[in-house]
PDB file of N, CA and C in Angstrom:
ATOM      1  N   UNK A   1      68.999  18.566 -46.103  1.00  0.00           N
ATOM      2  CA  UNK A   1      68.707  19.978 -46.287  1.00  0.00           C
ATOM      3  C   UNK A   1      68.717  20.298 -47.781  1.00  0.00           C
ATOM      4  N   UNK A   2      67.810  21.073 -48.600  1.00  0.00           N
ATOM      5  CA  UNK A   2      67.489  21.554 -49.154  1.00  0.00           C
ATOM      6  C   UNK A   2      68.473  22.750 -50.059  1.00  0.00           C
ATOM      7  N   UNK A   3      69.317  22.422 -50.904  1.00  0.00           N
ATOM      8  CA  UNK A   3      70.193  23.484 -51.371  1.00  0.00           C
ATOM      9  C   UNK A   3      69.010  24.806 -51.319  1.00  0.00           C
ATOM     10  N   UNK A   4      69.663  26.268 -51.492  1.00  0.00           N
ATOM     11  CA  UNK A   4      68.411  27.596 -51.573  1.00  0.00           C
ATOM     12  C   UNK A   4      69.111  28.037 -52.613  1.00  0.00           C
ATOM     13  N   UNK A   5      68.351  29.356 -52.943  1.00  0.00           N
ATOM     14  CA  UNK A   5      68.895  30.182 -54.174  1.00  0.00           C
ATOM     15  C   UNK A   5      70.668  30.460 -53.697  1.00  0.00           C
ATOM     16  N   UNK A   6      71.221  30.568 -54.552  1.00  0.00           N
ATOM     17  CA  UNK A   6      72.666  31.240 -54.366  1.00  0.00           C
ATOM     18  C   UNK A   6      73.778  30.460 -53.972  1.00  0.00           C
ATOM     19  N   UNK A   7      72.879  29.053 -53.431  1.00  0.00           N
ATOM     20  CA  UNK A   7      74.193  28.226 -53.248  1.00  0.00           C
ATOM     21  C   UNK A   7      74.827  27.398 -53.939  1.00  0.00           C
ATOM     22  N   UNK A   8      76.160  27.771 -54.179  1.00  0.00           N
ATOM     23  CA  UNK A   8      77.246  27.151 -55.066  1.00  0.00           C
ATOM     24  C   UNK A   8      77.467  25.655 -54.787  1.00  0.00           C
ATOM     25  N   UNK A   9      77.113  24.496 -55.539  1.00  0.00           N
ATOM     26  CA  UNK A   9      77.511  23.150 -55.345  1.00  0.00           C
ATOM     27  C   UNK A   9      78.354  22.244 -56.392  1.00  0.00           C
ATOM     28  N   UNK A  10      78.620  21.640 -55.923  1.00  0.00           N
ATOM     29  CA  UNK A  10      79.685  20.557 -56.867  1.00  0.00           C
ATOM     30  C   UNK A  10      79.074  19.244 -56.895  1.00  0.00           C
ATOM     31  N   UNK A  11      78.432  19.054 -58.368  1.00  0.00           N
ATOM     32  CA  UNK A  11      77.958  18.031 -58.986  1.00  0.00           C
ATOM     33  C   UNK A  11      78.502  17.463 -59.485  1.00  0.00           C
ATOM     34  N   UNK A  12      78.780  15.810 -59.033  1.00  0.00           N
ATOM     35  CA  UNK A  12      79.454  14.701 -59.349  1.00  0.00           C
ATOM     36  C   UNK A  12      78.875  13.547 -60.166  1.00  0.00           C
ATOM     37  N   UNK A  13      79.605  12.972 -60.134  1.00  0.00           N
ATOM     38  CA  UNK A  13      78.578  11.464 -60.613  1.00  0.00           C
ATOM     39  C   UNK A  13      78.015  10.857 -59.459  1.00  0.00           C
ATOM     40  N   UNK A  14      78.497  11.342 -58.152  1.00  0.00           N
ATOM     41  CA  UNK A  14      77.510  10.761 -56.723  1.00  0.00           C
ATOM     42  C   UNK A  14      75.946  11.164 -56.732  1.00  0.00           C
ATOM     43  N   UNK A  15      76.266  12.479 -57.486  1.00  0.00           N
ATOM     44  CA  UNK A  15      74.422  13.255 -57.593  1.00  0.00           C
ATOM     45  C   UNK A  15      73.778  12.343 -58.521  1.00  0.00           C
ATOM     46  N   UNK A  16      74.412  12.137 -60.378  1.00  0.00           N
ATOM     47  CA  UNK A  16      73.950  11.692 -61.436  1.00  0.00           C
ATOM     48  C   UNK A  16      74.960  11.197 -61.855  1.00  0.00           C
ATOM     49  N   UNK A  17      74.924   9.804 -63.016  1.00  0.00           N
ATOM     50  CA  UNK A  17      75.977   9.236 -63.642  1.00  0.00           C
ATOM     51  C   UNK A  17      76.151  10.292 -64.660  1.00  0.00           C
ATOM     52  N   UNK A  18      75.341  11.230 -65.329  1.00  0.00           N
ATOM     53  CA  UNK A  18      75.482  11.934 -65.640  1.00  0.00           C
ATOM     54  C   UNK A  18      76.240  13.142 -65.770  1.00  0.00           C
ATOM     55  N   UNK A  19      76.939  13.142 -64.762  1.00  0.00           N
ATOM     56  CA  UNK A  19      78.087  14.160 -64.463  1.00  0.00           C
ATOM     57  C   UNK A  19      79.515  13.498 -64.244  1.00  0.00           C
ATOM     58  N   UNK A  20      79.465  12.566 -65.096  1.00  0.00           N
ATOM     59  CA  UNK A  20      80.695  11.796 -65.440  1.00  0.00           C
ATOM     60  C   UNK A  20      82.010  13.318 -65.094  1.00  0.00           C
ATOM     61  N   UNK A  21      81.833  14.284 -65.765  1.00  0.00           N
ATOM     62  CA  UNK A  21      82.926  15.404 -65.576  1.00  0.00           C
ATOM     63  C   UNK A  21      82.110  16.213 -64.566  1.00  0.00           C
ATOM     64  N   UNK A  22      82.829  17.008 -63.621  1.00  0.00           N
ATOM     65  CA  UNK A  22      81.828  17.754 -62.553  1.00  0.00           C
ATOM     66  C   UNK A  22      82.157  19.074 -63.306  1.00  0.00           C
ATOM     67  N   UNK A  23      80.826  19.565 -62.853  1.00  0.00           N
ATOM     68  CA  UNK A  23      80.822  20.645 -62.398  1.00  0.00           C
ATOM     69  C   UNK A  23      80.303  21.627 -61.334  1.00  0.00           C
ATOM     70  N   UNK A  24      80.160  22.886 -61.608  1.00  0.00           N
ATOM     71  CA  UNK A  24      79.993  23.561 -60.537  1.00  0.00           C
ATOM     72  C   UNK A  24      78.783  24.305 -60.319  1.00  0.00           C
ATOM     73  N   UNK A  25      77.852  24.633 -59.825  1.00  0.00           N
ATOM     74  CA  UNK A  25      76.540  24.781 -60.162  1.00  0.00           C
ATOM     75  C   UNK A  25      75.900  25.935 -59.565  1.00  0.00           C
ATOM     76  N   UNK A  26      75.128  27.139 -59.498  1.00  0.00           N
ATOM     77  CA  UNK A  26      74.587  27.988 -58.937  1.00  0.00           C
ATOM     78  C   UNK A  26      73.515  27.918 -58.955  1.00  0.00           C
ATOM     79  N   UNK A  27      72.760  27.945 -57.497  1.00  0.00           N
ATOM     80  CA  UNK A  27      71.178  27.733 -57.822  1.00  0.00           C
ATOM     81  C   UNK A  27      69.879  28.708 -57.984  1.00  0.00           C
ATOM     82  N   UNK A  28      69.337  29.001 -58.684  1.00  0.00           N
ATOM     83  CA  UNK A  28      68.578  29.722 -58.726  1.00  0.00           C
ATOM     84  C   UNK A  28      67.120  29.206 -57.894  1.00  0.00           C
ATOM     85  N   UNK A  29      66.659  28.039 -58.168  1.00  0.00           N
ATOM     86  CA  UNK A  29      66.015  27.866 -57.290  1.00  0.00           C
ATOM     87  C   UNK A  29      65.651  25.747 -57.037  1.00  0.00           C
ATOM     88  N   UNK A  30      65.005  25.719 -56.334  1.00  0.00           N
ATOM     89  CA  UNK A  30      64.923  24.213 -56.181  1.00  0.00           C
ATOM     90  C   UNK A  30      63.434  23.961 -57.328  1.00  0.00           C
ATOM     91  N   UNK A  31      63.426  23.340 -58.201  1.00  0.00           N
ATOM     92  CA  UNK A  31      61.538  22.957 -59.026  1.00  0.00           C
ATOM     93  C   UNK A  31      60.871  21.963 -58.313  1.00  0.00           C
ATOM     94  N   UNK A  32      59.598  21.726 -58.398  1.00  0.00           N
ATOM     95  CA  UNK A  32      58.841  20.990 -57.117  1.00  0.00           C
ATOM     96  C   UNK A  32      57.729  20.061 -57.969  1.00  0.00           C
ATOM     97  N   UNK A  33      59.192  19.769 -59.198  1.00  0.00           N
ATOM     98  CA  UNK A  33      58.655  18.937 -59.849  1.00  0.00           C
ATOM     99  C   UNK A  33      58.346  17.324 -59.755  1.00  0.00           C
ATOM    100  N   UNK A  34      57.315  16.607 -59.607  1.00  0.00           N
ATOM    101  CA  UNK A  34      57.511  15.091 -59.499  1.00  0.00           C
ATOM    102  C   UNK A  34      58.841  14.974 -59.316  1.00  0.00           C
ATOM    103  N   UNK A  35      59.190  13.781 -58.500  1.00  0.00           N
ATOM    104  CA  UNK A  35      60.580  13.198 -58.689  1.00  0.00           C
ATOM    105  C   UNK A  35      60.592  11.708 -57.527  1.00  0.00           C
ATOM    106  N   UNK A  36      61.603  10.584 -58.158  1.00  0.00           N
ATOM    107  CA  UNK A  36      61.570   9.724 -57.059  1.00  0.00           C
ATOM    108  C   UNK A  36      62.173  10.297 -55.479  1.00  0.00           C
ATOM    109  N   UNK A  37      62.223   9.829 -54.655  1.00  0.00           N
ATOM    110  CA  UNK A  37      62.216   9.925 -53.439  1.00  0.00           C
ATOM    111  C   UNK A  37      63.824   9.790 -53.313  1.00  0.00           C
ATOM    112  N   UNK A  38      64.161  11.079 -52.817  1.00  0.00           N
ATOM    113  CA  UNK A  38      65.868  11.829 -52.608  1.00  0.00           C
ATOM    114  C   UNK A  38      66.398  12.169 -53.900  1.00  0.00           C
ATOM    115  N   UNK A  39      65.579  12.572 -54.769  1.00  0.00           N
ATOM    116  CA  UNK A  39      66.072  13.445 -55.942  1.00  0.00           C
ATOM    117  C   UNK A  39      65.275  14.472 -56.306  1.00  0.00           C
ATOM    118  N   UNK A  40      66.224  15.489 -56.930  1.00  0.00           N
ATOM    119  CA  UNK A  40      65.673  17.037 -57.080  1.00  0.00           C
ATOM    120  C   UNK A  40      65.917  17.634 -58.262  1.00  0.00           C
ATOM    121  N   UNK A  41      64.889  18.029 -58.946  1.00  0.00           N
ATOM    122  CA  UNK A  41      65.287  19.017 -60.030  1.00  0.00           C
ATOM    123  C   UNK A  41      66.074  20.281 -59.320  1.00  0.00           C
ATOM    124  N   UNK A  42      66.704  21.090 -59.911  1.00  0.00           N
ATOM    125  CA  UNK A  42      67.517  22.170 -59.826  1.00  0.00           C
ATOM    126  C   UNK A  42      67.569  23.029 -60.936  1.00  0.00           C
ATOM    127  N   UNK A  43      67.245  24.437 -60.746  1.00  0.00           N
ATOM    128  CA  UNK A  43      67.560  25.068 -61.679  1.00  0.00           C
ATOM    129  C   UNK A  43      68.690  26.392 -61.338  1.00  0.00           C
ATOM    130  N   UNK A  44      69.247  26.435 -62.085  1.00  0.00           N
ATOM    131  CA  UNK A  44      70.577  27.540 -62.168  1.00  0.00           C
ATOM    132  C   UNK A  44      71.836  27.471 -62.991  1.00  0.00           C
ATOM    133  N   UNK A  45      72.310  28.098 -63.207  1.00  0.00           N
ATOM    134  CA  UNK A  45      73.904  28.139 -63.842  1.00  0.00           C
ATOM    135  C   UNK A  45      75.070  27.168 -63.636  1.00  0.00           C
ATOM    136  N   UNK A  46      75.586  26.789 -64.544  1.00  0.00           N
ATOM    137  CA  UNK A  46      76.917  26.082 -64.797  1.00  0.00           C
ATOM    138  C   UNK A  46      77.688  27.648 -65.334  1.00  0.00           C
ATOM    139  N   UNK A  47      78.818  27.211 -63.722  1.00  0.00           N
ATOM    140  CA  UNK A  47      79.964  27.919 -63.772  1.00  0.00           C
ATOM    141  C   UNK A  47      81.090  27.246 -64.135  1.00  0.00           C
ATOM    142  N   UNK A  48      82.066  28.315 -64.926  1.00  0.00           N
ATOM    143  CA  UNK A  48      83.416  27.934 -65.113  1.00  0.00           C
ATOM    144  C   UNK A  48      84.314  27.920 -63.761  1.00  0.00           C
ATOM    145  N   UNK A  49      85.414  27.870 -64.144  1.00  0.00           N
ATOM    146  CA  UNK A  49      86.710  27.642 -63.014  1.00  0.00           C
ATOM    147  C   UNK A  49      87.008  28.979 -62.148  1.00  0.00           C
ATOM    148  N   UNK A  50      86.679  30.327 -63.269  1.00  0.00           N
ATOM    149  CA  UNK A  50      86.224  32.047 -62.472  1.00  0.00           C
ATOM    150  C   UNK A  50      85.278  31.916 -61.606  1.00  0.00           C
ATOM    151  N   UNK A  51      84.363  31.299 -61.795  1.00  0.00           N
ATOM    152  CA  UNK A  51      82.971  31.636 -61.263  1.00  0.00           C
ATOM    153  C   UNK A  51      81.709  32.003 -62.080  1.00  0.00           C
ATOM    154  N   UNK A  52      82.122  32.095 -63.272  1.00  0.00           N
ATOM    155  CA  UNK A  52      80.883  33.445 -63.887  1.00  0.00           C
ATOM    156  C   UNK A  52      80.671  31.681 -64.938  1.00  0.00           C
ATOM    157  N   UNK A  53      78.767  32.429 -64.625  1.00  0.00           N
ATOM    158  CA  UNK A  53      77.810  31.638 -65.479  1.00  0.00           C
ATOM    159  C   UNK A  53      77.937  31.112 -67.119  1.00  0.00           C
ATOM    160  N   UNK A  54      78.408  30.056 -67.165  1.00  0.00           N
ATOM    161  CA  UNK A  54      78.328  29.833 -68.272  1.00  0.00           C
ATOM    162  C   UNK A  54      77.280  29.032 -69.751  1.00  0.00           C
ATOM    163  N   UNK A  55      76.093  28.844 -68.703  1.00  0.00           N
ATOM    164  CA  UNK A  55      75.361  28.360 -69.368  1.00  0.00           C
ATOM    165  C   UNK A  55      73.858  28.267 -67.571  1.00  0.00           C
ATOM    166  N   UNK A  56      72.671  28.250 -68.428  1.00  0.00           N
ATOM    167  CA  UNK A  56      71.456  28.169 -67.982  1.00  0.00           C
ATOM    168  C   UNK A  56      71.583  26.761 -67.552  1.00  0.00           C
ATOM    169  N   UNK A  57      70.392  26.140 -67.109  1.00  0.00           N
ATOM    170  CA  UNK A  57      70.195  24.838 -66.927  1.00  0.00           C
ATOM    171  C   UNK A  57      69.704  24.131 -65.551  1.00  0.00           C
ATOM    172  N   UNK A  58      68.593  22.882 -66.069  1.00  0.00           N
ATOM    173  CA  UNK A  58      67.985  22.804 -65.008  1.00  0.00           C
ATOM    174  C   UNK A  58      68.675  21.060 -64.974  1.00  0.00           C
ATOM    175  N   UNK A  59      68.669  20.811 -63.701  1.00  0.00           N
ATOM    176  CA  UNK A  59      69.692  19.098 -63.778  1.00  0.00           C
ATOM    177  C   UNK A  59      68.841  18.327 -62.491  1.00  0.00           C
ATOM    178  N   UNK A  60      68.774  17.523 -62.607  1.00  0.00           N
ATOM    179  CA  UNK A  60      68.144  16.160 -62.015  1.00  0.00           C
ATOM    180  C   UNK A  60      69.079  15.145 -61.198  1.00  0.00           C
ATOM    181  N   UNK A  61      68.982  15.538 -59.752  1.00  0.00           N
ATOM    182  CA  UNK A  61      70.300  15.252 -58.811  1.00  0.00           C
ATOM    183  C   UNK A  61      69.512  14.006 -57.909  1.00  0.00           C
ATOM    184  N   UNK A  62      70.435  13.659 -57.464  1.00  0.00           N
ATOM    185  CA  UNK A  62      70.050  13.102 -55.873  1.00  0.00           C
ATOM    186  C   UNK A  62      70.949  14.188 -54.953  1.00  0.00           C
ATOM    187  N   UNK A  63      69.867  14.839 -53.961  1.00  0.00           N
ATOM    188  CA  UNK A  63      70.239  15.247 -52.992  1.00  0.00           C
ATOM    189  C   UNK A  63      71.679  15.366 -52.191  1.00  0.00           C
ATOM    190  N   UNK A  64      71.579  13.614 -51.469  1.00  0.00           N
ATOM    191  CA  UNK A  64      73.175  13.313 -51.015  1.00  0.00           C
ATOM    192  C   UNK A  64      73.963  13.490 -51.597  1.00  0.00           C
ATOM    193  N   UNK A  65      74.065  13.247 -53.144  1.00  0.00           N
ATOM    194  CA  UNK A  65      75.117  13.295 -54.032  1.00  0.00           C
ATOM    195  C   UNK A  65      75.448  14.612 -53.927  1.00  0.00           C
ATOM    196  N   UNK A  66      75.438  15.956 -53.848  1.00  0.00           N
ATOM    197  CA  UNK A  66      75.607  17.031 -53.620  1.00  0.00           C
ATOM    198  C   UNK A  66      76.469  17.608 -52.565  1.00  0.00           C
ATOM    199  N   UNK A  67      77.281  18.241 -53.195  1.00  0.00           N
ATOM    200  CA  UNK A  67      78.364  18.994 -52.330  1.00  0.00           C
ATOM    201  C   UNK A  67      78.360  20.218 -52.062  1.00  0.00           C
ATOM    202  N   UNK A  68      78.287  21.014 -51.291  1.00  0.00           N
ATOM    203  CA  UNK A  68      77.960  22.433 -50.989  1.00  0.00           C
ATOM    204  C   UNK A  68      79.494  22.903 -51.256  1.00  0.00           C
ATOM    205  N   UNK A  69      79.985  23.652 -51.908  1.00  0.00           N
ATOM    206  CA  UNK A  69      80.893  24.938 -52.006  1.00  0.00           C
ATOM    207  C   UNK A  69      81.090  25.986 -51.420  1.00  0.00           C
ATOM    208  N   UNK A  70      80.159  26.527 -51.524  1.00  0.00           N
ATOM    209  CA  UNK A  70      79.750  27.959 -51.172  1.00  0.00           C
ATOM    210  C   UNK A  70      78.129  28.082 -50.687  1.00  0.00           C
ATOM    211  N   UNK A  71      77.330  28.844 -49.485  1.00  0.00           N
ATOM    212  CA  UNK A  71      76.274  28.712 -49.034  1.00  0.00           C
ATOM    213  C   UNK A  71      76.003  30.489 -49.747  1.00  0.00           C
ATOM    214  N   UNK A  72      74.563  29.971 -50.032  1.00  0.00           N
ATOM    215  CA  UNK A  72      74.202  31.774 -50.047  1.00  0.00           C
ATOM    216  C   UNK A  72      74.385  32.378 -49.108  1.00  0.00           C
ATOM    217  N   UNK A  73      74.430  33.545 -49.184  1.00  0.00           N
ATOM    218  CA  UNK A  73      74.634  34.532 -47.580  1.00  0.00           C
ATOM    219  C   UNK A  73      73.186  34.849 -46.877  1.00  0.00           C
ATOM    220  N   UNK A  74      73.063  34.679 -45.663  1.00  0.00           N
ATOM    221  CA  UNK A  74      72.006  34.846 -44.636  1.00  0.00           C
ATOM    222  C   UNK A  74      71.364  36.201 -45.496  1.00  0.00           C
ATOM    223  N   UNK A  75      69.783  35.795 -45.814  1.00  0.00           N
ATOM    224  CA  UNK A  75      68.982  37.348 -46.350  1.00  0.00           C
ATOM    225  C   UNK A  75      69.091  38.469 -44.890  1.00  0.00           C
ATOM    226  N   UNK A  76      69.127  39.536 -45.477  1.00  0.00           N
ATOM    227  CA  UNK A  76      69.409  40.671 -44.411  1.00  0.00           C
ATOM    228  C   UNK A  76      67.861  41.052 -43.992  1.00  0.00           C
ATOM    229  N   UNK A  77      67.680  41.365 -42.653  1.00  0.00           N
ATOM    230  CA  UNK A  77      66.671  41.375 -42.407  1.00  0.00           C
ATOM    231  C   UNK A  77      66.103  43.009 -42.929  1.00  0.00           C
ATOM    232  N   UNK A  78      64.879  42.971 -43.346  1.00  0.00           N
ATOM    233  CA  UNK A  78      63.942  44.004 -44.229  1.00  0.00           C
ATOM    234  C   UNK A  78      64.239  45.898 -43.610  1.00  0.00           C
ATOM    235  N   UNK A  79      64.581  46.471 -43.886  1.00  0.00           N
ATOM    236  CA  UNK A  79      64.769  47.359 -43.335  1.00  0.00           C
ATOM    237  C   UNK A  79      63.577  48.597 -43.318  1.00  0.00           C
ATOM    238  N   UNK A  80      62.716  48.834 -42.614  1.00  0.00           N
ATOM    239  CA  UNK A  80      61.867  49.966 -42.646  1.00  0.00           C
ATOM    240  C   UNK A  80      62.282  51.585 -42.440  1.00  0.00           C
ATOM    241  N   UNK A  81      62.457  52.403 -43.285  1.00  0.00           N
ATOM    242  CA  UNK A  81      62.566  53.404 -43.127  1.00  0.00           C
ATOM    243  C   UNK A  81      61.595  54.620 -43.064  1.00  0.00           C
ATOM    244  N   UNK A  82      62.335  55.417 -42.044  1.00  0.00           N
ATOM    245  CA  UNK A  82      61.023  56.629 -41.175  1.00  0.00           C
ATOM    246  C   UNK A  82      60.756  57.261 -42.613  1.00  0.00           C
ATOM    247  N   UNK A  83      59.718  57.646 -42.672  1.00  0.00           N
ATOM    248  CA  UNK A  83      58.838  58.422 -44.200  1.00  0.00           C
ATOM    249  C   UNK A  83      60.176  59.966 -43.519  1.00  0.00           C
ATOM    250  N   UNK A  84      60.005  60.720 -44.752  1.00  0.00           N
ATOM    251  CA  UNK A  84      61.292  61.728 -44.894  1.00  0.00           C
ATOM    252  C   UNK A  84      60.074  62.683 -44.877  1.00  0.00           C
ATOM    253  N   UNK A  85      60.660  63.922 -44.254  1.00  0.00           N
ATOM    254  CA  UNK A  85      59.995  64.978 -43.690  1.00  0.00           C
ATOM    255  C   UNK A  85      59.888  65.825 -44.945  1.00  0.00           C
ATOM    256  N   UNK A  86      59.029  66.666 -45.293  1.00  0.00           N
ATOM    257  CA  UNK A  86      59.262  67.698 -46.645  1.00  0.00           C
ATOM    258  C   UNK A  86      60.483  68.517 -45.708  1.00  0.00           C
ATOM    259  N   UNK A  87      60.996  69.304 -46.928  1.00  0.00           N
ATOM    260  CA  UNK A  87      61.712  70.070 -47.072  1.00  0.00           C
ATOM    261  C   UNK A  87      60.965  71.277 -46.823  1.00  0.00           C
ATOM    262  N   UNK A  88      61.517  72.383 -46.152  1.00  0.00           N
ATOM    263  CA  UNK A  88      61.000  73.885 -45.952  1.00  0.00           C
ATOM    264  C   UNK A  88      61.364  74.366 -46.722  1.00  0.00           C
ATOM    265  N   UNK A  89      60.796  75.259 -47.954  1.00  0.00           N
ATOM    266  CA  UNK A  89      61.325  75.815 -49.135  1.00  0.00           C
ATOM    267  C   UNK A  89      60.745  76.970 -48.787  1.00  0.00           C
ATOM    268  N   UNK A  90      61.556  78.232 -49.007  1.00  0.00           N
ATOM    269  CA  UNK A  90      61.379  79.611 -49.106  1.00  0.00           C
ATOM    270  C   UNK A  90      61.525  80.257 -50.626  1.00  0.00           C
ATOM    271  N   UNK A  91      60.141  80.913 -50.522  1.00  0.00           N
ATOM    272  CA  UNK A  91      60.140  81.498 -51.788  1.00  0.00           C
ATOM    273  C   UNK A  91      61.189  82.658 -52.403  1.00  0.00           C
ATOM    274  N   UNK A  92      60.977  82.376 -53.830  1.00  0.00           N
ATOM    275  CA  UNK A  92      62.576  82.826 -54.445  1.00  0.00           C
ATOM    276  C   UNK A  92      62.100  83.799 -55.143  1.00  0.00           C
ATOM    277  N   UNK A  93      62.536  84.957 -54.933  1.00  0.00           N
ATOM    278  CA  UNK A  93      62.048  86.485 -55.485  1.00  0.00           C
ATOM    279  C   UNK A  93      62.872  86.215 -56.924  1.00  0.00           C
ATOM    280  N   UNK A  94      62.110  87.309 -57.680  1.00  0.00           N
ATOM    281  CA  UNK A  94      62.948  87.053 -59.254  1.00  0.00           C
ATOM    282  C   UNK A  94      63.226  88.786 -59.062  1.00  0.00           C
ATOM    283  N   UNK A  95      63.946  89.040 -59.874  1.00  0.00           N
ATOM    284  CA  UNK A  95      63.809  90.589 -60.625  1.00  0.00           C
ATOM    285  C   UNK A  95      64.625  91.749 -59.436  1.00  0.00           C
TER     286      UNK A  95
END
């Protein structure tokens, strides 16, 4: 499966030798760039130990190597709302 936008993962050296130190990753989206077969570009944020973004960045994983953390939350389904009725306005005497 396919990490999506929003989901928080933990990148090891199982993803890339490259991540000799892990970290923690937020995705903005998957790139659908060339790649060998079970690896993925990724683009999104490197988080600190809070949570909050500490840097941009796009990283070059293998799939399996990837640990899910945190899943984005289910998109809410679209909400249509009834068009709003005018208002009855009564005219305003001056004087």
């Amino acid at each position: 499966m396919l990490p999506r936008s929003g989901d928080v993962l933990h990148v090891t050296r199982a993803a890339s030798v490259q991540f000799l130190r892990p970290i923690m990753f937020r995705v903005i989206r998957v790139l659908d760039w060339p790649t060998y077969d079970g690896w993925i570009w990724l683009e999104g944020y490197e988080l600190n130990a809070s949570g909050d973004a500490v840097s941009r960045r796009s990283i070059f994983v293998q799939r399996e190597g990837l640990r899910h953390l945190r899943s984005a939350p289910e998109p809410r389904p679209h909400t249509v709302r009834a068009p709003r009725r005018p208002v009855a306005r009564t005219p305003v005497r001056v004087g």
